[in-house]
Protein backbone atom coordinates (compact mmCIF):
# COMPACT_ATOMS: atom_id res chain seq x y z
CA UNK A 1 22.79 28.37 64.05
CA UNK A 2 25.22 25.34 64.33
CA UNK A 3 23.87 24.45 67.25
CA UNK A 4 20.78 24.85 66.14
CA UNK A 5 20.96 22.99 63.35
CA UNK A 6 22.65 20.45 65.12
CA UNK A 7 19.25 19.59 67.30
CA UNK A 8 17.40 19.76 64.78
CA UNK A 9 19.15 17.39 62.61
CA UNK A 10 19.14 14.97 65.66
CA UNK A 11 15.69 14.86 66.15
CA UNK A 12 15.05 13.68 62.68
CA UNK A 13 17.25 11.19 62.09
CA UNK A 14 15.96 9.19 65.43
CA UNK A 15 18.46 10.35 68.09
CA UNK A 16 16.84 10.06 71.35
CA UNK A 17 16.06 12.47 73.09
CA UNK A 18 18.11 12.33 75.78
CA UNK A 19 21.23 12.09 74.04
CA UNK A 20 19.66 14.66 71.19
CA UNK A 21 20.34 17.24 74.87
CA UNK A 22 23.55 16.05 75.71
CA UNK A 23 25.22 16.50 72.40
CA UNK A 24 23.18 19.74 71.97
CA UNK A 25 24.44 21.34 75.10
CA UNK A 26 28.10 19.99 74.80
CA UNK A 27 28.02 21.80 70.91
CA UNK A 28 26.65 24.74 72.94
CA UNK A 29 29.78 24.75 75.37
CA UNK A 30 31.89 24.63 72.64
CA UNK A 31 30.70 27.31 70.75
CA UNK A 32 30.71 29.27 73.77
CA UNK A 33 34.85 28.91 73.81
CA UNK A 34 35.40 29.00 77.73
CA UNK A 35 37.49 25.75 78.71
CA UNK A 36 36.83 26.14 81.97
CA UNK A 37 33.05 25.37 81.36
CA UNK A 38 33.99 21.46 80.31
CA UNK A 39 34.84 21.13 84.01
CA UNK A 40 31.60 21.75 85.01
CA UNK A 41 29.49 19.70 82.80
CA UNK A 42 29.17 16.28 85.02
CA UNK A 43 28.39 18.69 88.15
CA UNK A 44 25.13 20.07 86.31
CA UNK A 45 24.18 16.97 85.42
CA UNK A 46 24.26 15.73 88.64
CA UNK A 47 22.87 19.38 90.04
CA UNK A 48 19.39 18.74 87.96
CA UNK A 49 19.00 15.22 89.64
CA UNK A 50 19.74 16.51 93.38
CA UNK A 51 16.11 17.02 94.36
CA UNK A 52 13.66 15.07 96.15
CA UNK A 53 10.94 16.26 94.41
CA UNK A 54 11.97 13.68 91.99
CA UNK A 55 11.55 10.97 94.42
CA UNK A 56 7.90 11.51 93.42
CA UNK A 57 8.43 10.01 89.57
CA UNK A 58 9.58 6.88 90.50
CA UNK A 59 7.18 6.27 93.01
CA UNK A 60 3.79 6.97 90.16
CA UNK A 61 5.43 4.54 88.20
CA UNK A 62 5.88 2.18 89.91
CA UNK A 63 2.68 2.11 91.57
CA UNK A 64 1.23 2.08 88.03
CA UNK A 65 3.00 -1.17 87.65
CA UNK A 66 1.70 -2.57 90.28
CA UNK A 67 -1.56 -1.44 89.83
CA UNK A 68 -1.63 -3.51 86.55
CA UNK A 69 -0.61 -6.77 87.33
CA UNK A 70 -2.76 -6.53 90.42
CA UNK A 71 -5.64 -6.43 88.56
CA UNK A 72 -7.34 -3.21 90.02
CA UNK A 73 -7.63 -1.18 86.41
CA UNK A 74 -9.86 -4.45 85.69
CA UNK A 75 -11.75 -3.62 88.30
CA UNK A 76 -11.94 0.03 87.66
CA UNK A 77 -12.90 -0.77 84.21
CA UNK A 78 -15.76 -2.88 84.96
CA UNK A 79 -17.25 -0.82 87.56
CA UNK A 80 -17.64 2.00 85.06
CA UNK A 81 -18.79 0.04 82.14
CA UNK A 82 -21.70 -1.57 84.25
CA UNK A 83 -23.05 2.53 84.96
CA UNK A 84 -23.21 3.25 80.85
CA UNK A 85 -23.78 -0.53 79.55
CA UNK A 86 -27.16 0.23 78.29
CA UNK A 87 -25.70 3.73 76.10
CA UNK A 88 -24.80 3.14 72.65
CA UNK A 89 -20.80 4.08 72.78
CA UNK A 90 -20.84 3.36 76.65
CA UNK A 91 -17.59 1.52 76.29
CA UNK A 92 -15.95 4.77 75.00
CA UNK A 93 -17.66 7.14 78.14
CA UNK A 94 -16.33 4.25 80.08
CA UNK A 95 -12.66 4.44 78.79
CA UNK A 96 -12.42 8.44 79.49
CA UNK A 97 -14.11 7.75 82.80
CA UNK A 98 -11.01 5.08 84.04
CA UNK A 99 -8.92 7.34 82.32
CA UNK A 100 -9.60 10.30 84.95
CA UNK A 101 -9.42 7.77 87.89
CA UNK A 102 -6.25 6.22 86.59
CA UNK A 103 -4.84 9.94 86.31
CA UNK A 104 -5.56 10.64 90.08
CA UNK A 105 -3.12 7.75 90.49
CA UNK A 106 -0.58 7.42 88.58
CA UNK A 107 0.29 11.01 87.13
CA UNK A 108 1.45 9.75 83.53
CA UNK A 109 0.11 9.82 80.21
CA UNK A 110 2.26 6.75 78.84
CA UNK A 111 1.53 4.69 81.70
CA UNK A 112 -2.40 5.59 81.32
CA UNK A 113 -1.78 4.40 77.75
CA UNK A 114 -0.04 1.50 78.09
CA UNK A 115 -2.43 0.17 80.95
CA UNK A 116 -5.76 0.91 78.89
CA UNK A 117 -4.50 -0.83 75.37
CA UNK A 118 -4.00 -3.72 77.94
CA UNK A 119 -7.17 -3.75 79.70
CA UNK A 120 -9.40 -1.95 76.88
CA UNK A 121 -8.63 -2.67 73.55
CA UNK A 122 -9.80 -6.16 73.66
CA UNK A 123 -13.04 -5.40 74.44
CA UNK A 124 -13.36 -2.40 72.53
CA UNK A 125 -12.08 -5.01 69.67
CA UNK A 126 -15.05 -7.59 70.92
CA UNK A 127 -17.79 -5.02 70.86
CA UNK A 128 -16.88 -3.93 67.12
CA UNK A 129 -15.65 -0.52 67.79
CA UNK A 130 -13.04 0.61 64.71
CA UNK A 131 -9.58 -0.51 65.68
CA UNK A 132 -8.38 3.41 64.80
CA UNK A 133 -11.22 5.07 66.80
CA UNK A 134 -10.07 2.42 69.96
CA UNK A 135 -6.30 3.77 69.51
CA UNK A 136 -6.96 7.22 69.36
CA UNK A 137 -9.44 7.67 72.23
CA UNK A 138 -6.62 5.41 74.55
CA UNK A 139 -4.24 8.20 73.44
CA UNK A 140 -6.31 11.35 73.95
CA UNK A 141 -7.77 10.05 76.89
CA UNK A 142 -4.04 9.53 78.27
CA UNK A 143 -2.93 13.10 78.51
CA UNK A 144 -5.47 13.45 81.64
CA UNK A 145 -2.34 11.76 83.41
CA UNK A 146 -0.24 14.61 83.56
CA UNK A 147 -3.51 17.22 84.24
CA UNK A 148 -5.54 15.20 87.22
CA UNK A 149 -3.44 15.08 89.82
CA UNK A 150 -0.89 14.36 91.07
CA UNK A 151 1.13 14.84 87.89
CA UNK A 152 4.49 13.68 87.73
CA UNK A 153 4.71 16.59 85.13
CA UNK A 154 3.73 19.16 87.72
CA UNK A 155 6.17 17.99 90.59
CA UNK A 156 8.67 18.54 87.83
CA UNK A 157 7.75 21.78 86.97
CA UNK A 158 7.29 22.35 90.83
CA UNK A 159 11.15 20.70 90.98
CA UNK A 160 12.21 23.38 88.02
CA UNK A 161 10.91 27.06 89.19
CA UNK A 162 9.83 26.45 92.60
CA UNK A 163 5.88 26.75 92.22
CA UNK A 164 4.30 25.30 94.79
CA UNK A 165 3.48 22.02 93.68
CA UNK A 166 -0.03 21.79 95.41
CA UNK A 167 -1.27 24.67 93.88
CA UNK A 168 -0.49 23.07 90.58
CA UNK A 169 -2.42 20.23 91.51
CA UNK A 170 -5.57 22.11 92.88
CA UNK A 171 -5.37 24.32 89.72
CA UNK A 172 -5.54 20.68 87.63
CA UNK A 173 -8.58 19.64 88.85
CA UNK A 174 -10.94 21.75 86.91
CA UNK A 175 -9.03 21.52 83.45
CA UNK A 176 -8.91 17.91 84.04
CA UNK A 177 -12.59 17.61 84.16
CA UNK A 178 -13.10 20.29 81.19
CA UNK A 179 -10.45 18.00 79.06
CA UNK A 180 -12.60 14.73 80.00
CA UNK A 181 -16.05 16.47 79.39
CA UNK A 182 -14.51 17.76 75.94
CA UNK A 183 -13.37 13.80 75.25
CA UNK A 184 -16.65 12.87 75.82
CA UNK A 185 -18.39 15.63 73.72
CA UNK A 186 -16.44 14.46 70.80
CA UNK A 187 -17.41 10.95 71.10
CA UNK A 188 -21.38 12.00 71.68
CA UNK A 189 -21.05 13.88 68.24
CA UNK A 190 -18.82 11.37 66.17
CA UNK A 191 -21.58 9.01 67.45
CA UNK A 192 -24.13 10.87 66.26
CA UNK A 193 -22.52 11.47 62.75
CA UNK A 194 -20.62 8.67 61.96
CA UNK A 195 -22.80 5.80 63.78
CA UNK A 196 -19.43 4.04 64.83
CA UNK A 197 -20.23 2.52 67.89
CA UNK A 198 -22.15 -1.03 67.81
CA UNK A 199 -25.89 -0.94 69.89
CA UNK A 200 -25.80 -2.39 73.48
CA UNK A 201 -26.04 -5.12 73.91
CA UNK A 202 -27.06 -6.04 77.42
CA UNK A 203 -29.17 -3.73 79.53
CA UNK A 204 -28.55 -1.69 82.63
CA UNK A 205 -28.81 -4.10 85.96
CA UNK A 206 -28.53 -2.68 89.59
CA UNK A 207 -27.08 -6.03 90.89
CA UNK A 208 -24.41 -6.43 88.42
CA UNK A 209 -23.44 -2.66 89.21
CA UNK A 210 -23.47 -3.47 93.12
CA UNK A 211 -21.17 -6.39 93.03
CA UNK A 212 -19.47 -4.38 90.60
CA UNK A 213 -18.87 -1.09 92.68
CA UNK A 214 -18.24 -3.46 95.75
CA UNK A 215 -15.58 -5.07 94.02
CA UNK A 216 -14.06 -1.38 93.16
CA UNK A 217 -14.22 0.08 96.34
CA UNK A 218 -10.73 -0.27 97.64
CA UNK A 219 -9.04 0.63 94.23
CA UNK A 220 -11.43 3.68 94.45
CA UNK A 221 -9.91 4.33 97.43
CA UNK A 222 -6.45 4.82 96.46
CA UNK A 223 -6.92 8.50 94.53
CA UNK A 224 -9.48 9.19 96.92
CA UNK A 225 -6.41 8.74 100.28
CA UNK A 226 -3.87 10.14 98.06
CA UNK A 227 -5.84 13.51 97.21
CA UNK A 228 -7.57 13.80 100.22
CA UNK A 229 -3.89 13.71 102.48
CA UNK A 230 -2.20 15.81 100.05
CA UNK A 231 -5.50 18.28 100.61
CA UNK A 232 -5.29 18.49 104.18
CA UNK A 233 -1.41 18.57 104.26
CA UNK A 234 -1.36 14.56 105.91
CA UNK A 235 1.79 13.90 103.39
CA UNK A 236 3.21 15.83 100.62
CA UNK A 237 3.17 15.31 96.95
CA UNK A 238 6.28 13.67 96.57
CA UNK A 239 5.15 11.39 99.50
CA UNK A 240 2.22 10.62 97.79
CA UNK A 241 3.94 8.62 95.56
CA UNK A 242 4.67 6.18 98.27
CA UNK A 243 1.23 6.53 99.31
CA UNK A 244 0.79 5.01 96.09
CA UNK A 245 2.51 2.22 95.92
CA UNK A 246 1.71 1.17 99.59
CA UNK A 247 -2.19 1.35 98.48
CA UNK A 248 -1.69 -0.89 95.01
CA UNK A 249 0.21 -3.55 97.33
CA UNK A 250 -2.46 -4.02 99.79
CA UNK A 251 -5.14 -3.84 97.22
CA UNK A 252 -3.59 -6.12 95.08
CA UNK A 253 -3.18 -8.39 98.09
CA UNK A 254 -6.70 -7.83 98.76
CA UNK A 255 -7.87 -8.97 95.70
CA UNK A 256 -5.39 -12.33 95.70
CA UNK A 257 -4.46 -10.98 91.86
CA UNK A 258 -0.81 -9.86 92.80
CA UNK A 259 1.33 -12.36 92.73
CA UNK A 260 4.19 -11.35 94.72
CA UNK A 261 7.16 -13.52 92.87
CA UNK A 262 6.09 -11.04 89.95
CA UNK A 263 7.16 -7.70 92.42
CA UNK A 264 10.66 -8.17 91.11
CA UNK A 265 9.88 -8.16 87.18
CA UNK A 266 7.87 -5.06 87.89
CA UNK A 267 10.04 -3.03 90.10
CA UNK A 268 13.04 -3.82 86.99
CA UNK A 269 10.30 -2.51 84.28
CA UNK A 270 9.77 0.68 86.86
CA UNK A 271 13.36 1.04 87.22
CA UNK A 272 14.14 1.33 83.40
CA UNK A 273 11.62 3.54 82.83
CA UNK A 274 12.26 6.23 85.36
CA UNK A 275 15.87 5.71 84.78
CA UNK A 276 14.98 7.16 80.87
CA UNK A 277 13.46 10.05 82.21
CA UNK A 278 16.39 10.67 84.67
CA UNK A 279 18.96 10.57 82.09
CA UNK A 280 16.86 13.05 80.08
CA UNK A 281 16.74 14.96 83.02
CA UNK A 282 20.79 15.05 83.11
CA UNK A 283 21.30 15.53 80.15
CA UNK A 284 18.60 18.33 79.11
CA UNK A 285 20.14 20.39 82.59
CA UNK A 286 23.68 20.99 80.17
CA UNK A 287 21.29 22.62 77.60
CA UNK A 288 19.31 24.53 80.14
CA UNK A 289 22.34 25.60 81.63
CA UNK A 290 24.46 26.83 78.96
CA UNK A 291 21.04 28.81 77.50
CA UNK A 292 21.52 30.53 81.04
CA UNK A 293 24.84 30.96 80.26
CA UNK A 294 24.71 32.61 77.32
CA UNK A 295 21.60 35.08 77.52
CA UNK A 296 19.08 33.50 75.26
CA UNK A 297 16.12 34.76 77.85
CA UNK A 298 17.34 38.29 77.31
CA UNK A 299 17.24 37.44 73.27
CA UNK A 300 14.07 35.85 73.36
CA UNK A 301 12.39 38.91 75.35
CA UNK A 302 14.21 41.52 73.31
CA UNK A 303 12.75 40.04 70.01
CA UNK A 304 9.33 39.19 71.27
CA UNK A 305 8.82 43.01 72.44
CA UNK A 306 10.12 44.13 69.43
CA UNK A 307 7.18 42.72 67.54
CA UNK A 308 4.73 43.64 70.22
CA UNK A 309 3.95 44.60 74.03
CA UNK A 310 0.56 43.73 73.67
CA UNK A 311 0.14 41.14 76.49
CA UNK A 312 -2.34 38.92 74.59
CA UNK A 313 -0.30 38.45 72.11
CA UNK A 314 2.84 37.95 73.90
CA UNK A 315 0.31 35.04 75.80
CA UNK A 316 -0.42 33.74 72.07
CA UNK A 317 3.20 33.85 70.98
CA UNK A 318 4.02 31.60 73.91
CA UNK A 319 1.25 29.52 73.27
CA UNK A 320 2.30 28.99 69.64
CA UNK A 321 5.80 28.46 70.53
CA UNK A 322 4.71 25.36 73.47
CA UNK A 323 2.06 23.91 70.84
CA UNK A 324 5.20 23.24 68.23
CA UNK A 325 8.06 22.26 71.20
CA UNK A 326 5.36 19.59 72.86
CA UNK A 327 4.51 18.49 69.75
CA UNK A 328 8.19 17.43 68.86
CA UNK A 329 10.09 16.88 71.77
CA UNK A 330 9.16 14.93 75.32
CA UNK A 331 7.57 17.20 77.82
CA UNK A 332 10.67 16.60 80.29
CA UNK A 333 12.95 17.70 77.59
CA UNK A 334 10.48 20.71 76.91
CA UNK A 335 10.09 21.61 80.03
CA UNK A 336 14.13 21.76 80.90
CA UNK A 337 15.18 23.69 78.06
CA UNK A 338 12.18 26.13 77.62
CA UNK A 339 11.00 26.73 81.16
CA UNK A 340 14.09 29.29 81.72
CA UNK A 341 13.34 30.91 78.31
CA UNK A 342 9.19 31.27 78.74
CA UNK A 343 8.65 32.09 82.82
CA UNK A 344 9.99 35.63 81.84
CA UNK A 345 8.05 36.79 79.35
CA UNK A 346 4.89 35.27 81.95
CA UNK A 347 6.07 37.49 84.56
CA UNK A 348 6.76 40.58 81.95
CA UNK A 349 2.80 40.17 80.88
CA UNK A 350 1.62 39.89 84.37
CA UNK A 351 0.87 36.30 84.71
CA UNK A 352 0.30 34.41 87.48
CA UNK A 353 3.18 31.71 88.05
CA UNK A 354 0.78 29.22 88.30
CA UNK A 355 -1.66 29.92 85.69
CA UNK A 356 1.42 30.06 83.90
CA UNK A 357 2.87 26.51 85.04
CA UNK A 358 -0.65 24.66 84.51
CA UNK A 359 -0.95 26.39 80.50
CA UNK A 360 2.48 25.38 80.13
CA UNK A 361 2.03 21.85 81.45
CA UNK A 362 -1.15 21.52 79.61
CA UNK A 363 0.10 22.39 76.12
CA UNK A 364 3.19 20.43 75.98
CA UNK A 365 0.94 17.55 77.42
CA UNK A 366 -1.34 18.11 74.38
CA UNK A 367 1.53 17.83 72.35
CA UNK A 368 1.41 14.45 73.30
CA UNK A 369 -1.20 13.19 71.18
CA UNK A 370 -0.49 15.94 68.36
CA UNK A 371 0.12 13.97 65.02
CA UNK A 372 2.88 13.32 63.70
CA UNK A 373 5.45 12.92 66.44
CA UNK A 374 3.21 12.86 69.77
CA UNK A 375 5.19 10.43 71.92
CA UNK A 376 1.64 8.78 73.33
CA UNK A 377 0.68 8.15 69.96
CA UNK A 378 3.76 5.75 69.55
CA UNK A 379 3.51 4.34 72.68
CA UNK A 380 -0.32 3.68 71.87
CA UNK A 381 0.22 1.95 68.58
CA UNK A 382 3.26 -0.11 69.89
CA UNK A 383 1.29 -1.31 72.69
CA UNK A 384 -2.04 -1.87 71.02
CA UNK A 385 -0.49 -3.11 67.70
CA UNK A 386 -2.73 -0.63 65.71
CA UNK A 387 -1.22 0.91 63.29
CA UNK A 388 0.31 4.86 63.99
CA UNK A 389 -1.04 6.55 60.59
CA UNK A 390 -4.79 5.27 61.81
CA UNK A 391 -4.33 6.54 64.64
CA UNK A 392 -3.25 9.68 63.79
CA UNK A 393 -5.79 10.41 61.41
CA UNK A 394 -8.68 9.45 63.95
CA UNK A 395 -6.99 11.37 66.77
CA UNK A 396 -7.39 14.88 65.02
CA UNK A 397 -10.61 15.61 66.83
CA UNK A 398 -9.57 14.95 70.27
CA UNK A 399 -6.56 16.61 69.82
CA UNK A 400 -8.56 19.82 68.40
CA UNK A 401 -10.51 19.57 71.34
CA UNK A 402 -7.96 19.60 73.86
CA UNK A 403 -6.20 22.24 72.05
CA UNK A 404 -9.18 24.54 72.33
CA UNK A 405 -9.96 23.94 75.82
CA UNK A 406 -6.25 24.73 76.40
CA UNK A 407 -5.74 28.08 74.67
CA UNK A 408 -9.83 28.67 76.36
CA UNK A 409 -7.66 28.64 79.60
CA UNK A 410 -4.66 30.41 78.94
CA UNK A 411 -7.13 33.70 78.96
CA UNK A 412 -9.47 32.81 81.38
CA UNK A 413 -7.12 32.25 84.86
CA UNK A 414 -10.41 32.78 87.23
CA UNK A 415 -11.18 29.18 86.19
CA UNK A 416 -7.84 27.68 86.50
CA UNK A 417 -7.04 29.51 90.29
CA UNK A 418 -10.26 28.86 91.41
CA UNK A 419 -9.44 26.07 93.67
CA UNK A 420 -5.96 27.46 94.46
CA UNK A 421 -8.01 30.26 95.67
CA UNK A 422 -10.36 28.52 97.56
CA UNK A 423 -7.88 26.22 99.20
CA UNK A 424 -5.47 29.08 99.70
């Protein structure tokens, strides 16, 4: 309970998160009373980063850098908006549309985020959508990232139990689209109820969308090389990620929008971030380890068939259990210390390791954009400047949304292994 109590207290005072692991897990040791396990801490730090699965994280991010200040989500953006300019809300289809795209690319729901409040919020803010509506669809729309692939949240989990990461992407595919038709459902209604979105303003034009879709063609390319050679086995998914970054250079320099003395700034801003997720990553592996260490799977599978061995609700229990962790805790983090704890009670029910892995992935993704501590939902309102309780508020509906979808899935694993299946 001490060490319980001890990451719990950290959380709420601000700790992050990182650091909210490493003083968790070196509490744990202690409390475990073995000196000889203090030798072994800077080993399993280092263990959890020995992987080249990894390699793959950088990579998306950086390419998402890239991608921004070379000016191809611009492009992206326009292309779409020219196909619904003449719909009242188009601008909102428009933003869940680049949202998908920008998910087959760069694999993260902060970077989606922070590129859209960028590239969308001033027009959004032009057109005379509500500033909170603008915020929260950014957000929702964001946690496609880690769904579409490739997902830097499914090479981790890939990295973590040994699932083959391509199957988690091919099982991705088809919630991805559900999530995005489910985004766009909710804006068709609010629409319809609410009137929020200003009329059109201009009218549909084939010419403007041809020099529009010419313009896009090589950024469309990028997800379309990088799925297609993971597909047919050209590269793997961690290779990808170079993939990526190779493409965004050469479309950049394509377009004559990437300036190159900028490179530098970008790789630095690429280099912090993935070096936050790293140290996570070092940290959270103490945690995970001494949970190992002391039982808490056995625990956790002892109590949970004590209250039932009814397999659905064993699936609900974990469901209920991921829903709270991703909505509190960074799905890295989540993932590290819970993995260990959850993959045995899939296996005890009978569940398929990567139904198991996608559910998992999705709901602590979710978690993302569930008010009050989603992580996107800060990044949204820092970057964007809107404020985080407007946000929140207006985000409720996509979040429900996703949520349903979700939990839809977690019974229904002939739609998520479909395209496992069929690419088998």
């Amino acid at each position: 309970m001490i060490v319980v109590l001890i990451f719990v207290v950290c959380l709420l005072i601000g700790v992050p998160i990182a650091f909210v692991l490493g003083l968790t897990g070196l509490a744990h040791v202690a409390y475990l009373g073995d000196p000889s396990y203090y030798g072994a801490i800077i080993n399993r730090m280092f263990a959890g980063l020995n992987s080249t699965g990894l390699l793959a994280i950088p990579f998306f991010i950086i390419a998402g850098e890239l991608m921004n200040e070379g000016g191809i989500t611009k492009r992206l953006f326009a292309l779409f908006r020219e196909l619904v300019i003449q719909i009242r809300g188009g601008l909102a289809y428009a933003v869940v549309i680049v949202s998908a795209v920008l998910a087959a690319i760069l694999g993260s729901a902060n970077a989606v985020s922070s590129i859209l409040c960028k590239v969308a919020i001033p027009e959004m803010k032009e057109d005379g959508y509500p500033e909170e509506f603008s915020g929260a669809l950014i957000a929702s729309s964001a946690v496609l990232g880690p769904i579409i692939p490739p997902s830097t949240t499914f090479v981790y989990y890939s990295v973590l139990t040994g699932v083959s990461v391509r199957a988690l992407f091919l099982a991705g595919i088809v919630p991805g689209i559900l999530l995005a038709l489910g985004f766009i459902s909710v804006i068709f209604i609010q629409g319809k109820i609410y009137h929020l979105y200003p009329a059109p303003t201009q009218k549909f034009n084939f010419s403007r969308l041809g020099k529009a879709f010419v313009a896009a063609i090589p950024a469309l390319l990028i997800p379309i090389i990088m799925m297609g050679g993971i597909l047919t086995g050209i590269f793997t998914p961690t290779e990808s990620g170079v993939v990526a970054v190779v493409a965004s250079i050469i479309v950049g320099l394509f377009y004559k929008t990437l300036d190159l003395k900028k490179l530098p700034g970008a790789l630095v801003r690429a280099g912090m971030v993935s070096a936050a997720l790293l140290i996570i990553i070092a940290f959270g592996n103490i945690m995970s380890w001494t949970l190992a260490i002391a039982g808490v799977k056995q625990v956790v599978m002892t109590t949970v068939l004590a209250i039932t061995t009814n397999k659905y609700l064993i699936l609900l229990i974990c469901i209920a259990l991921m829903i709270a962790v991703g909505c509190v805790m960074d799905a890295t983090a989540a993932m590290l210390v819970f993995i260990p704890v959850l993959t045995p009670l899939a296996d005890l029910i009978g569940m398929d390791p990567i139904h198991f892995g996608l559910v998992y992935c999705l709901l602590i993704t979710v978690g993302l954009v569930t008010p009050p501590v989603g992580m996107t939902l800060f990044v949204t309102s820092n970057v964007s400047g809107i404020s985080l309780s407007k946000i929140c508020k207006a985000v409720l509906p996509f979040a429900a949304v996703a949520m349903l979808i979700t939990i839809a899935l977690a019974y229904l694993p002939q739609v998520v292994m479909w395209l496992p299946t069929v690419f088998a």
